[in-house]
C-alpha atoms as a PDB file:
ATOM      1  CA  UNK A   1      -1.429 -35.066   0.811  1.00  0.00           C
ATOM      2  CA  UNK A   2       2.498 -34.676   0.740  1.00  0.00           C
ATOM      3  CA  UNK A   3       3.409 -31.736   2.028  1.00  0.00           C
ATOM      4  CA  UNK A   4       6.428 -29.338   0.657  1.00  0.00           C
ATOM      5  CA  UNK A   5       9.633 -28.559   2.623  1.00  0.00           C
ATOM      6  CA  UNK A   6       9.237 -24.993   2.485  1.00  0.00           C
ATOM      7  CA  UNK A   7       5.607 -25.324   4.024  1.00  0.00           C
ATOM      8  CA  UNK A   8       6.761 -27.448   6.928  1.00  0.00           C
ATOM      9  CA  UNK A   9       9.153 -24.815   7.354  1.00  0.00           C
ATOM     10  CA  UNK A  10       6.860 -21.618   7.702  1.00  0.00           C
ATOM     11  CA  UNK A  11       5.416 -21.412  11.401  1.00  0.00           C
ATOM     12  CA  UNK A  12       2.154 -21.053  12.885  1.00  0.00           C
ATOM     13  CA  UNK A  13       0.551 -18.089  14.192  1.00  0.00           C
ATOM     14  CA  UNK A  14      -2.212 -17.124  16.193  1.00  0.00           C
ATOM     15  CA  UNK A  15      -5.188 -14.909  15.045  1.00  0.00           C
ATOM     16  CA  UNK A  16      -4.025 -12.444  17.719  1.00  0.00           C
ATOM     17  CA  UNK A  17      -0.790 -11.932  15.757  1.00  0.00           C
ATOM     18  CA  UNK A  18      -2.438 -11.985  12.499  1.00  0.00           C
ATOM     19  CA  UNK A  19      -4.876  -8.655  13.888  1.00  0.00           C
ATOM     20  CA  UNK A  20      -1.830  -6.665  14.490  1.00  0.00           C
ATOM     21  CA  UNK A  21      -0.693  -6.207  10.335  1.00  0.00           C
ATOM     22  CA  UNK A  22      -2.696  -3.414   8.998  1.00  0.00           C
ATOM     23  CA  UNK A  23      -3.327  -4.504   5.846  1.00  0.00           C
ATOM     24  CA  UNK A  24      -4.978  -1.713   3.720  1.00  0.00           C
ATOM     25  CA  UNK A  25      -5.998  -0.896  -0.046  1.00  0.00           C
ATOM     26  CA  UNK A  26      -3.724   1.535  -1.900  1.00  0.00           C
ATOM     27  CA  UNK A  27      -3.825   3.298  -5.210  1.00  0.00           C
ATOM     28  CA  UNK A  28      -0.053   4.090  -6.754  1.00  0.00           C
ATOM     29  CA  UNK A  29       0.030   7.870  -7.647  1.00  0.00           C
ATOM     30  CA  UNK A  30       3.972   7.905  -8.588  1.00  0.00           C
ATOM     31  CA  UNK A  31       6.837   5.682  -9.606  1.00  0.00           C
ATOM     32  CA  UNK A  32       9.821   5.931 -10.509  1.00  0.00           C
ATOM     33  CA  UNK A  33      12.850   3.169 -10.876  1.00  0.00           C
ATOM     34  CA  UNK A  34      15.332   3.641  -7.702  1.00  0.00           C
ATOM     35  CA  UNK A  35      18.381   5.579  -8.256  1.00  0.00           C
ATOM     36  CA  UNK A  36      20.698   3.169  -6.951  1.00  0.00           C
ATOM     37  CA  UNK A  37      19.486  -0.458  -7.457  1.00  0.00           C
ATOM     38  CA  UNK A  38      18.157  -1.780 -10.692  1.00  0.00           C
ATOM     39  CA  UNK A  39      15.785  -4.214  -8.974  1.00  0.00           C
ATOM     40  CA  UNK A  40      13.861  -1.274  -6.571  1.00  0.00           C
ATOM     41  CA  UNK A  41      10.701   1.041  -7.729  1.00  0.00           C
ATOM     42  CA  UNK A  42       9.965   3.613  -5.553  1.00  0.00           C
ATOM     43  CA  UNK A  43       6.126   3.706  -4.937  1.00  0.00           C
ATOM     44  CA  UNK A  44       4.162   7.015  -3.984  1.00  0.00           C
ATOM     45  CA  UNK A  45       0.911   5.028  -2.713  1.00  0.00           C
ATOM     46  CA  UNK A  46      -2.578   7.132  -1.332  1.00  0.00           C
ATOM     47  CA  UNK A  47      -3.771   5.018   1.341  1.00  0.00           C
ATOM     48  CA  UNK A  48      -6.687   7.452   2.111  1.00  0.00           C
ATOM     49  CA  UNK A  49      -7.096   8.433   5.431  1.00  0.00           C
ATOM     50  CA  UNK A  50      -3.427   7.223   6.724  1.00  0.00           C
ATOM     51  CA  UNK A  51      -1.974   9.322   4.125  1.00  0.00           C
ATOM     52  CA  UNK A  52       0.468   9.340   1.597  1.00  0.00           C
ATOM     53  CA  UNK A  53       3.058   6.919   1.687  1.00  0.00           C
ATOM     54  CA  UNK A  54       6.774   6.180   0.042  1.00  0.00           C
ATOM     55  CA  UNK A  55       7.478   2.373  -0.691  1.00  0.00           C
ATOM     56  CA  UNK A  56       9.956   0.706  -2.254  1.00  0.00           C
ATOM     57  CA  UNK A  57       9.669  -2.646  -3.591  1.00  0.00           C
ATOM     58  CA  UNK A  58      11.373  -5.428  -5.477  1.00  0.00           C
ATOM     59  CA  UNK A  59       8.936  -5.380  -8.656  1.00  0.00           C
ATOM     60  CA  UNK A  60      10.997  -3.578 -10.929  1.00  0.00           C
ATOM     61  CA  UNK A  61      11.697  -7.088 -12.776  1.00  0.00           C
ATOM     62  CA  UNK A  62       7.936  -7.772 -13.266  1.00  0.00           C
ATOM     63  CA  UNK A  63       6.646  -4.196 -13.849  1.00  0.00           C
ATOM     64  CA  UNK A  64       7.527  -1.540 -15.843  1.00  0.00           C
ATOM     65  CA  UNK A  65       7.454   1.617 -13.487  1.00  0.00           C
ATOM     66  CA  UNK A  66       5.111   3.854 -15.851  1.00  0.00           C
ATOM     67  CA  UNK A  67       2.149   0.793 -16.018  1.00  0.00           C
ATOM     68  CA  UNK A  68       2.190   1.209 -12.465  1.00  0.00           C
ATOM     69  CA  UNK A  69       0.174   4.717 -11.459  1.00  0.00           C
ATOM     70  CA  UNK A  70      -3.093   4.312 -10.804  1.00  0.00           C
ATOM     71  CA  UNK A  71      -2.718   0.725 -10.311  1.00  0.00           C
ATOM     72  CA  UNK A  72      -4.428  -0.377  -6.372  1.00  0.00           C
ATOM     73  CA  UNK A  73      -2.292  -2.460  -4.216  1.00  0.00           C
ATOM     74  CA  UNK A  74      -2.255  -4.454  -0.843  1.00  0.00           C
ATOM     75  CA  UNK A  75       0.018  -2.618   1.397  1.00  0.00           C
ATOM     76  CA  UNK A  76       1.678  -3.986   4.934  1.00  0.00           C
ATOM     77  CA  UNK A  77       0.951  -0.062   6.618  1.00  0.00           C
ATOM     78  CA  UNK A  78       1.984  -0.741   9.932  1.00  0.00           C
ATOM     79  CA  UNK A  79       5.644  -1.836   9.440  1.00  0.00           C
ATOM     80  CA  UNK A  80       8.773   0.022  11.085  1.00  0.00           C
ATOM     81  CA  UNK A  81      10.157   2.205   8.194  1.00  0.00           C
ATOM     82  CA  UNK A  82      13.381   0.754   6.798  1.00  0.00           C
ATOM     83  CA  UNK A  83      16.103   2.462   4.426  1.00  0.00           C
ATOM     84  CA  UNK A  84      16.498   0.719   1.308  1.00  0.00           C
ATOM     85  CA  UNK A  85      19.857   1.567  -0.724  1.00  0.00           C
ATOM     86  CA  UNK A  86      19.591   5.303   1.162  1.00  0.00           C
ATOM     87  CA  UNK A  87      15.584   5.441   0.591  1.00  0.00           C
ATOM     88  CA  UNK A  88      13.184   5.532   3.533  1.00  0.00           C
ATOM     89  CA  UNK A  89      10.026   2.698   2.669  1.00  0.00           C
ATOM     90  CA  UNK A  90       7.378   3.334   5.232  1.00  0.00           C
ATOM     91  CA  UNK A  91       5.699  -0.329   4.542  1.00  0.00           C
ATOM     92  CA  UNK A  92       5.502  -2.932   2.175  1.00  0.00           C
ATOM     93  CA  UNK A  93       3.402  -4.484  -0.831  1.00  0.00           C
ATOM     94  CA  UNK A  94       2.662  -7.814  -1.078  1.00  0.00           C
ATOM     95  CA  UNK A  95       2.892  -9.845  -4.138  1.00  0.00           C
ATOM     96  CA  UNK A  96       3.223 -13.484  -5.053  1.00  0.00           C
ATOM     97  CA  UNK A  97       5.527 -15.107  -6.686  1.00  0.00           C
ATOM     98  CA  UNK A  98       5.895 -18.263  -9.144  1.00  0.00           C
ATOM     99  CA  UNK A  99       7.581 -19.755 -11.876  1.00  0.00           C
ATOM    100  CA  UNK A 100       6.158 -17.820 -14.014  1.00  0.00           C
ATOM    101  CA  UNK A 101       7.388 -14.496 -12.646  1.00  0.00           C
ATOM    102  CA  UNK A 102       5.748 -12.007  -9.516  1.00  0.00           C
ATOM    103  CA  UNK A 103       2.293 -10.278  -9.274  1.00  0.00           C
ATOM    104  CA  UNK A 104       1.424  -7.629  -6.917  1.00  0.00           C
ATOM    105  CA  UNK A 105      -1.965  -8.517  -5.343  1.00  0.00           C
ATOM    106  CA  UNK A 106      -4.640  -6.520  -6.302  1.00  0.00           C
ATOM    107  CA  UNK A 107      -8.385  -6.315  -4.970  1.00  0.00           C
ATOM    108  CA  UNK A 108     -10.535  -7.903  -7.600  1.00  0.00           C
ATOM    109  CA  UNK A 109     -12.192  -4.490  -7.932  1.00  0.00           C
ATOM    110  CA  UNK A 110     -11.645  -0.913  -7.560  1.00  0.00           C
ATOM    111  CA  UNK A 111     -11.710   0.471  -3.863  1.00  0.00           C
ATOM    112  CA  UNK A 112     -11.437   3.679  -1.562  1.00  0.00           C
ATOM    113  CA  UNK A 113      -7.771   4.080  -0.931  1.00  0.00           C
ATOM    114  CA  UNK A 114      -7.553   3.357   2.647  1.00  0.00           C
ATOM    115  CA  UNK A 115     -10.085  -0.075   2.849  1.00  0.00           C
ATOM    116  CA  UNK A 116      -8.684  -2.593   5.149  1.00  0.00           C
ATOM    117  CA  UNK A 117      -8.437  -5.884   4.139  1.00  0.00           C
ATOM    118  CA  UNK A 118      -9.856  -8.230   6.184  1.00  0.00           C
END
């Protein structure tokens, strides 16, 4: 089995670290295309009992903003905040990426906003 470059590359980490992301189910109630980058969507995402959140991601390529509410999502919801082109994201979606384009990981059925993903 060869293995690639860019695998070698990534490093290890313990389950320990792993148990600190919060990964957790979302369901997109809003978006809208950033103001000020063409490449940004800015994501209003129910994540049940931790609330409404505001994300912005780098989908804006793949997806059409509109085809996006009421869509469920994998979301990152323990990340720091960050500013992104003067907009506060307060965590992160998580989507793969190929060849053929990105897709935003989904669960493989519909959810309670809020379900951790284990």
């Amino acid at each position: 089995m060869e293995t690639s470059e860019s695998a070698m590359e990534t490093s290890e980490i313990t389950i320990d670290e792993f148990a600190r992301i919060d990964l957790r189910v979302g369901t997109i109630r809003q978006a809208d295309p950033h103001p000020n980058a063409d490449r940004l969507v800015v994501l209003t995402v129910d994540l049940g009992e931790l609330g409404t959140r505001q994300i912005v991601a780098g989908i804006r390529q793949a997806y059409d903003p509109a085809t996006l509410v009421g869509q469920q999502i994998v979301v990152v919801a323990n990340l720091r905040p960050v500013s992104l082109r003067g907009i506060e994201s307060r965590g992160m979606l998580l989507a793969a990426s190929d060849a053929t384009g990105l897709a935003v990981v989904a669960p493989g059925r519909p959810v309670t906003p809020g379900a951790r993903v284990k």
